[in-house]
PDB file of N, CA and C in Angstrom:
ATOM      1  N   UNK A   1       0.845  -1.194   0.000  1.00  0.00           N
ATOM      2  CA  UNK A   1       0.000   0.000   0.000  1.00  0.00           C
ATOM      3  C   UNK A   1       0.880   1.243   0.000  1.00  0.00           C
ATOM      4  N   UNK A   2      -0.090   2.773  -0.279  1.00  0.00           N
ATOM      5  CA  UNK A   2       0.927   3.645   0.058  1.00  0.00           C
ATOM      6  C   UNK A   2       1.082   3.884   1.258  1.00  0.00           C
ATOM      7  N   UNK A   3       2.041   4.998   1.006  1.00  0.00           N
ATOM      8  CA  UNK A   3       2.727   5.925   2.465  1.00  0.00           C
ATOM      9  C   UNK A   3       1.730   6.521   3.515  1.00  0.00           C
ATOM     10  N   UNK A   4       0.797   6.121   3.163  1.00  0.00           N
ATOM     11  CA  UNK A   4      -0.617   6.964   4.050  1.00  0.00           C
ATOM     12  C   UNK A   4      -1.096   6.162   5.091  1.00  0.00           C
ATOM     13  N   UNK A   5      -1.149   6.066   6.549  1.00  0.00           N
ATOM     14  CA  UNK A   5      -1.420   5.117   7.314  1.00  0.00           C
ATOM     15  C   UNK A   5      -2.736   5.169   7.594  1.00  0.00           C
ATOM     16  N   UNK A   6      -3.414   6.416   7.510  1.00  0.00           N
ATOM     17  CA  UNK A   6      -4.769   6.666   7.746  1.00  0.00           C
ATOM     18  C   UNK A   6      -5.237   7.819   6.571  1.00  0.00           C
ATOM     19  N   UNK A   7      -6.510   7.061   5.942  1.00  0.00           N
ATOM     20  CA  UNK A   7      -7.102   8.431   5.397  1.00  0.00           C
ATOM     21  C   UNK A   7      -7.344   9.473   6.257  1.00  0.00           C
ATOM     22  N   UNK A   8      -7.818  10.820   5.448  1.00  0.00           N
ATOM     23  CA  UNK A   8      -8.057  11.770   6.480  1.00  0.00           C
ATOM     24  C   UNK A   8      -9.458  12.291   6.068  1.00  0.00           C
ATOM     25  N   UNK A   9     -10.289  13.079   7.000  1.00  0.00           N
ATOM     26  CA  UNK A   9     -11.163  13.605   6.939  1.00  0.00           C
ATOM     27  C   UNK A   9     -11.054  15.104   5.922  1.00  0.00           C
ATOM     28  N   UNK A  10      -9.943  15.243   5.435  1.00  0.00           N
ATOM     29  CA  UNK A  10      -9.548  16.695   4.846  1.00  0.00           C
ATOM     30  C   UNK A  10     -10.635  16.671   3.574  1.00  0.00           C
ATOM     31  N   UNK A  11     -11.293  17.900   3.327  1.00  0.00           N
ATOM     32  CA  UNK A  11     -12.064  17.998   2.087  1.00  0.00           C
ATOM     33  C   UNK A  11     -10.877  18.185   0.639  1.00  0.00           C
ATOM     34  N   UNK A  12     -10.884  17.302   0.122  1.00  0.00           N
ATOM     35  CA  UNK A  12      -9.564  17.233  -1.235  1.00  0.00           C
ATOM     36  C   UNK A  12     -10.745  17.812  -2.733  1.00  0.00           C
ATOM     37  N   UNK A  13     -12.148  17.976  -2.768  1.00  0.00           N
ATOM     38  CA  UNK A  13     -12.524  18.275  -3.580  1.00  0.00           C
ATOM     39  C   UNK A  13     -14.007  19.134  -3.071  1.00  0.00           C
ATOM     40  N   UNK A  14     -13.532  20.617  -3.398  1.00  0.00           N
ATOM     41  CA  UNK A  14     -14.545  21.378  -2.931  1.00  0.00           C
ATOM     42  C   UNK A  14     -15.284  21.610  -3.461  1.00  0.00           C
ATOM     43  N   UNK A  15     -16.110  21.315  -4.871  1.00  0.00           N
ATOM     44  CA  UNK A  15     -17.320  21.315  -5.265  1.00  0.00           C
ATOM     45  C   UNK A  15     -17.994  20.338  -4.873  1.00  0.00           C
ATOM     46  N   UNK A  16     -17.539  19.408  -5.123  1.00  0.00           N
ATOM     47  CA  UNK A  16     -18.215  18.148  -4.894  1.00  0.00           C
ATOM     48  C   UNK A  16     -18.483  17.744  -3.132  1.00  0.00           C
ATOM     49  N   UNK A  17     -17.191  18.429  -2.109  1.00  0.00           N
ATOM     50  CA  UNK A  17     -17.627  17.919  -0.438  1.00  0.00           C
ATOM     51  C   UNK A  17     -17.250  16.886  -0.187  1.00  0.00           C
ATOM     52  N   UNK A  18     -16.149  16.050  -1.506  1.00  0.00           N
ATOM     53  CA  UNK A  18     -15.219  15.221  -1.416  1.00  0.00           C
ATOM     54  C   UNK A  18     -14.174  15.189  -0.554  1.00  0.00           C
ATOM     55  N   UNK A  19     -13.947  14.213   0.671  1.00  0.00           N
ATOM     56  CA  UNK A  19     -12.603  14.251   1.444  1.00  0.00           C
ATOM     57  C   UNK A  19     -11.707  13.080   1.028  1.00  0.00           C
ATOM     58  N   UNK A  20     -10.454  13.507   1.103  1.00  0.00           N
ATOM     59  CA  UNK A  20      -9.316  12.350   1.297  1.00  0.00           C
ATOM     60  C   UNK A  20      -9.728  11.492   1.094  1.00  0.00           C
ATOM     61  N   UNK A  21     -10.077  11.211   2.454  1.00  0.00           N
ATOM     62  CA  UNK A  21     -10.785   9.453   2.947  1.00  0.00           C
ATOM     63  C   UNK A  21     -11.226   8.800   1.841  1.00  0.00           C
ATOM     64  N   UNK A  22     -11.992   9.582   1.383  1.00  0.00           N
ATOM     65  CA  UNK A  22     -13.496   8.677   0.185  1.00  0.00           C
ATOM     66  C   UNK A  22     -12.497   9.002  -0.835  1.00  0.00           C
ATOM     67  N   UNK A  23     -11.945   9.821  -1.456  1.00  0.00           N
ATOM     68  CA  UNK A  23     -10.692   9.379  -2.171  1.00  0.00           C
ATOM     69  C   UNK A  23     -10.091   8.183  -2.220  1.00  0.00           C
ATOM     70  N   UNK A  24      -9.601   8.456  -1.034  1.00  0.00           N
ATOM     71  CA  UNK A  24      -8.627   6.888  -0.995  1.00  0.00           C
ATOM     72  C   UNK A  24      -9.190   5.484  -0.868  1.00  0.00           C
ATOM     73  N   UNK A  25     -10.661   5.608  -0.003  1.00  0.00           N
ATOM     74  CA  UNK A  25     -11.409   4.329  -0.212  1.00  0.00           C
ATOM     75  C   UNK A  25     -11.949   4.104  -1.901  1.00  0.00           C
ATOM     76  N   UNK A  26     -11.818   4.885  -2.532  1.00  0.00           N
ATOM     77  CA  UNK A  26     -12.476   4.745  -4.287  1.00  0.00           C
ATOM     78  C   UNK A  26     -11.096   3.745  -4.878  1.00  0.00           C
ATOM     79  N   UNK A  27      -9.926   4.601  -4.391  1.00  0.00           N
ATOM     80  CA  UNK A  27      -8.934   4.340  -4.888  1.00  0.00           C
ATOM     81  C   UNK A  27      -8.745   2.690  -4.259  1.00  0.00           C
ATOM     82  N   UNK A  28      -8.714   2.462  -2.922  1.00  0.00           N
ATOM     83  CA  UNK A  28      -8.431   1.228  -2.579  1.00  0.00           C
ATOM     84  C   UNK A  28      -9.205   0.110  -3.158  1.00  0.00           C
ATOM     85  N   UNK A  29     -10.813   0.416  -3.829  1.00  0.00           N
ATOM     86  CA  UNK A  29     -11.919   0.058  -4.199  1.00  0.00           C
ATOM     87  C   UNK A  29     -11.774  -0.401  -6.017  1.00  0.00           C
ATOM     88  N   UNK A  30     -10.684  -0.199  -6.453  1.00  0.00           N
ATOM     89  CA  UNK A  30     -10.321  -0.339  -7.719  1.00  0.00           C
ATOM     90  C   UNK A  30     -10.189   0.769  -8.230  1.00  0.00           C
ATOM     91  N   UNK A  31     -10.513   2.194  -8.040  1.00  0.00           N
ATOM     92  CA  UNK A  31     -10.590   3.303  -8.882  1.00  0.00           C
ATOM     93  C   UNK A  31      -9.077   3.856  -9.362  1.00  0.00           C
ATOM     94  N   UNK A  32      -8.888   3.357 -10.290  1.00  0.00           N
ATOM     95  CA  UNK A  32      -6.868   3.912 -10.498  1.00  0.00           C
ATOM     96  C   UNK A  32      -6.666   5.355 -11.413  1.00  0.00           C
ATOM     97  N   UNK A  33      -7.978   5.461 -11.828  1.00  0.00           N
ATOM     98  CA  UNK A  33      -7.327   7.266 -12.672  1.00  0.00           C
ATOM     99  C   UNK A  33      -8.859   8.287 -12.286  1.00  0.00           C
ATOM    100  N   UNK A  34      -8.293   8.947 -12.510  1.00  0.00           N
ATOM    101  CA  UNK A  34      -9.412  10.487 -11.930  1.00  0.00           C
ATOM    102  C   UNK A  34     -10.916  10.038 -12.792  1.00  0.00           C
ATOM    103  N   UNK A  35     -11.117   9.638 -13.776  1.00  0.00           N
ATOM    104  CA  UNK A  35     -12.055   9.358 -14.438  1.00  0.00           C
ATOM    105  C   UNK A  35     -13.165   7.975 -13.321  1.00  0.00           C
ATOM    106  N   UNK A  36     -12.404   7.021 -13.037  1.00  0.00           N
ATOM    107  CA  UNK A  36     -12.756   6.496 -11.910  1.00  0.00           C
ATOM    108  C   UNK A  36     -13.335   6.650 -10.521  1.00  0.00           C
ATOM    109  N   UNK A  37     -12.234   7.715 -10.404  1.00  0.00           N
ATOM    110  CA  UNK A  37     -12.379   8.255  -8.571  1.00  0.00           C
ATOM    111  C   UNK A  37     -13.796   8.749  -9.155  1.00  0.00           C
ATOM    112  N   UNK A  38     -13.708   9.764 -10.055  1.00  0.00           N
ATOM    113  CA  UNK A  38     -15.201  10.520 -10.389  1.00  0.00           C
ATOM    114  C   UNK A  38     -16.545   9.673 -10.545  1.00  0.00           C
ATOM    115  N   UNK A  39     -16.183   8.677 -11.260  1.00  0.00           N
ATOM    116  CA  UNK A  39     -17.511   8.180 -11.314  1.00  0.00           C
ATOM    117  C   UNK A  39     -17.790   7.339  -9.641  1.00  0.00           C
ATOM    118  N   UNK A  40     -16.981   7.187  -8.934  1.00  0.00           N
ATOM    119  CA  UNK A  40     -17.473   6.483  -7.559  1.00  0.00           C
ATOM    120  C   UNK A  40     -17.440   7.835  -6.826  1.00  0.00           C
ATOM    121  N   UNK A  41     -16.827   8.880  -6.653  1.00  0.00           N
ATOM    122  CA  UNK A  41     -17.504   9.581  -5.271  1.00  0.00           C
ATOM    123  C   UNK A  41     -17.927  11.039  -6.200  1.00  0.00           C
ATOM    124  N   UNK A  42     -17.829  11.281  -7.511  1.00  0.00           N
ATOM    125  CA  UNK A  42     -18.329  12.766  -7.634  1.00  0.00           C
ATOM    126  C   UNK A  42     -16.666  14.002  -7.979  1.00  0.00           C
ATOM    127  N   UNK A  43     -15.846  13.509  -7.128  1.00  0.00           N
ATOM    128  CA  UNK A  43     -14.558  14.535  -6.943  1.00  0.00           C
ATOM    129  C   UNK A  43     -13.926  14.113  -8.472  1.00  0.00           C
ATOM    130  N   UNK A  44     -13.590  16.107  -8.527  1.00  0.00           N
ATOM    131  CA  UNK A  44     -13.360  16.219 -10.183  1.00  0.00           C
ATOM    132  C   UNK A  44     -14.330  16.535 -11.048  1.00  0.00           C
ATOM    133  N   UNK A  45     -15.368  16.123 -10.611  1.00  0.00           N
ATOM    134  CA  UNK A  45     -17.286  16.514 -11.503  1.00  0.00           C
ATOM    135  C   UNK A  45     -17.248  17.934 -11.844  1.00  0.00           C
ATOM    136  N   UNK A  46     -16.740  19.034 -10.929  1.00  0.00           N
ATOM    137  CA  UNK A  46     -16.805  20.608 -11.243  1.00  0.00           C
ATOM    138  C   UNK A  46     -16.106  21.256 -11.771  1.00  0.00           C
ATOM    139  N   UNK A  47     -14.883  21.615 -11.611  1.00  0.00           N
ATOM    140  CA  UNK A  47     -13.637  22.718 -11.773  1.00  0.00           C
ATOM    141  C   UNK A  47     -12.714  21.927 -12.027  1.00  0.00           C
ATOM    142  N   UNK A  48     -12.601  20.570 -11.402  1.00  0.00           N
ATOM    143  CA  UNK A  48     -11.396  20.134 -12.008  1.00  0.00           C
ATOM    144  C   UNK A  48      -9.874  20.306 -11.471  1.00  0.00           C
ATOM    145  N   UNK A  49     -10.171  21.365 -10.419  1.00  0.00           N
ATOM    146  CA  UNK A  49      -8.387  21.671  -9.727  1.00  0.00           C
ATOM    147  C   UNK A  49      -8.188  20.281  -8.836  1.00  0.00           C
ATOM    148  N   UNK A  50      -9.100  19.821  -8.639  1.00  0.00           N
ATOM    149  CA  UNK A  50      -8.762  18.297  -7.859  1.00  0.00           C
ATOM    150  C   UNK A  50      -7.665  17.205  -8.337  1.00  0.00           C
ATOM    151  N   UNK A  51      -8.397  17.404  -9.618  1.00  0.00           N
ATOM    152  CA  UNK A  51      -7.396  16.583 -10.472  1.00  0.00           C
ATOM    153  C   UNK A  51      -6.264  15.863 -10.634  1.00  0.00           C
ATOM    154  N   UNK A  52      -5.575  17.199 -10.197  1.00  0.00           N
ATOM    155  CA  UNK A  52      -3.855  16.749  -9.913  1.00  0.00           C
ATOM    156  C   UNK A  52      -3.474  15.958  -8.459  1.00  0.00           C
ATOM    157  N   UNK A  53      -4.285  16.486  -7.349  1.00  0.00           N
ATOM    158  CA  UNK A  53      -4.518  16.057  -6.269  1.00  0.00           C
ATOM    159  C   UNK A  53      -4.684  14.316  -6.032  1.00  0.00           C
ATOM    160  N   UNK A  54      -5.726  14.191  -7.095  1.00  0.00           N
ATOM    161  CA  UNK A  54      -6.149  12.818  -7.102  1.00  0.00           C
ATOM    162  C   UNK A  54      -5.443  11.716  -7.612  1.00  0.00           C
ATOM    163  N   UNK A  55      -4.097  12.682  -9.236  1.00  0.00           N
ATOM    164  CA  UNK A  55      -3.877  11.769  -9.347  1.00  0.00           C
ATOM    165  C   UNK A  55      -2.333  11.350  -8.687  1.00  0.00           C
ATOM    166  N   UNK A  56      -2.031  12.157  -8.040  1.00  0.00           N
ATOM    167  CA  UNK A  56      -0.826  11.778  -6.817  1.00  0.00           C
ATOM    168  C   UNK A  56      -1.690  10.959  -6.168  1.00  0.00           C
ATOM    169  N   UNK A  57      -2.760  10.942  -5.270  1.00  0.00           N
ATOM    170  CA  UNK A  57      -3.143   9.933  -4.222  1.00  0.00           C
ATOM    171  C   UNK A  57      -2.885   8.784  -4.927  1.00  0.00           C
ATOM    172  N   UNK A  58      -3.745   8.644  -6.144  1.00  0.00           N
ATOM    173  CA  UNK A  58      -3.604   7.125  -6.946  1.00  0.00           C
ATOM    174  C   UNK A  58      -2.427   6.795  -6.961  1.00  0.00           C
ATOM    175  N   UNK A  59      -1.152   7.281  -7.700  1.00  0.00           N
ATOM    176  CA  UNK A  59       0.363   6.853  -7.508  1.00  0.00           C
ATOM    177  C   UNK A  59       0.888   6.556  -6.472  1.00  0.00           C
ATOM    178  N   UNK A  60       0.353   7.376  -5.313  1.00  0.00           N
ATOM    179  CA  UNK A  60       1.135   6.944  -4.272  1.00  0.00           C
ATOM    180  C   UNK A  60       0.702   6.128  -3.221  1.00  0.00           C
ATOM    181  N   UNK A  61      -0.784   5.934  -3.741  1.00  0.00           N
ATOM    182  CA  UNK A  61      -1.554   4.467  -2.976  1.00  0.00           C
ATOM    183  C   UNK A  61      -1.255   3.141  -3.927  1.00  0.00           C
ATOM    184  N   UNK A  62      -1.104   3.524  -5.592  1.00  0.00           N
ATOM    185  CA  UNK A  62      -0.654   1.905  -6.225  1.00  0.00           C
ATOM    186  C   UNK A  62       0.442   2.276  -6.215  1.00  0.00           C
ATOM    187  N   UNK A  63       1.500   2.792  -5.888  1.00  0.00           N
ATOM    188  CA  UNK A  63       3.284   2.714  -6.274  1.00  0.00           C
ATOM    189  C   UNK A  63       3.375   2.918  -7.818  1.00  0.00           C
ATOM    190  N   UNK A  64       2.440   3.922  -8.342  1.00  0.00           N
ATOM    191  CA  UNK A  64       2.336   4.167  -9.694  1.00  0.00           C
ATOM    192  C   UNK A  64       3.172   5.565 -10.044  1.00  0.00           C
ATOM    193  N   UNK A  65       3.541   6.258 -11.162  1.00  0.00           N
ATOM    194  CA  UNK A  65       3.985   6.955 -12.042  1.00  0.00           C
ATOM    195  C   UNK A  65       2.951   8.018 -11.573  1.00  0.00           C
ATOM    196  N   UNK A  66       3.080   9.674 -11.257  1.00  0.00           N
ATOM    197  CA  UNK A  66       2.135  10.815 -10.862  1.00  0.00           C
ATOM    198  C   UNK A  66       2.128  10.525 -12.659  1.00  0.00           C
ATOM    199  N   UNK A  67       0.687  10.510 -12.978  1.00  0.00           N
ATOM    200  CA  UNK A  67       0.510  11.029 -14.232  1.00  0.00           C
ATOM    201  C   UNK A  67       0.664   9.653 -15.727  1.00  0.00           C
ATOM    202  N   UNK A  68       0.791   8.520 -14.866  1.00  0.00           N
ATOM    203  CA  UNK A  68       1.258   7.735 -15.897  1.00  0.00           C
ATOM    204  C   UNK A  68      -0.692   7.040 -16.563  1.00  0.00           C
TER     205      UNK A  68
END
């Protein structure tokens, strides 16, 4: 797994009211690229600055490439 021992309650996507946590549970849940995370919790649906956010979590929860 990644470097993260606990999700967090932090809001990571503010249109949507998306936190960390549900991030990282999408991600642990199979979700591996932003198109994913979006369709399971919503984060990324608005503006889009999440984006980049999300897709570091994914890399660094699968030991993946930021961006691959």
């Amino acid at each position: 797994m990644g470097t993260r021992a606990e999700p967090t309650d932090a809001l990571l996507c503010l249109c949507a009211h998306i936190t960390e946590g549900e991030v990282l549970t999408a991600i642990d849940g199979g979700a591996h690229d932003v198109s994913s995370v979006r369709d399971m919790t919503e984060a990324s649906s608005g503006c889009g600055d999440c984006a980049v956010d999300i897709e570091d979590l994914i890399a660094e929860r699968t030991g993946g490439d930021h961006g691959a």
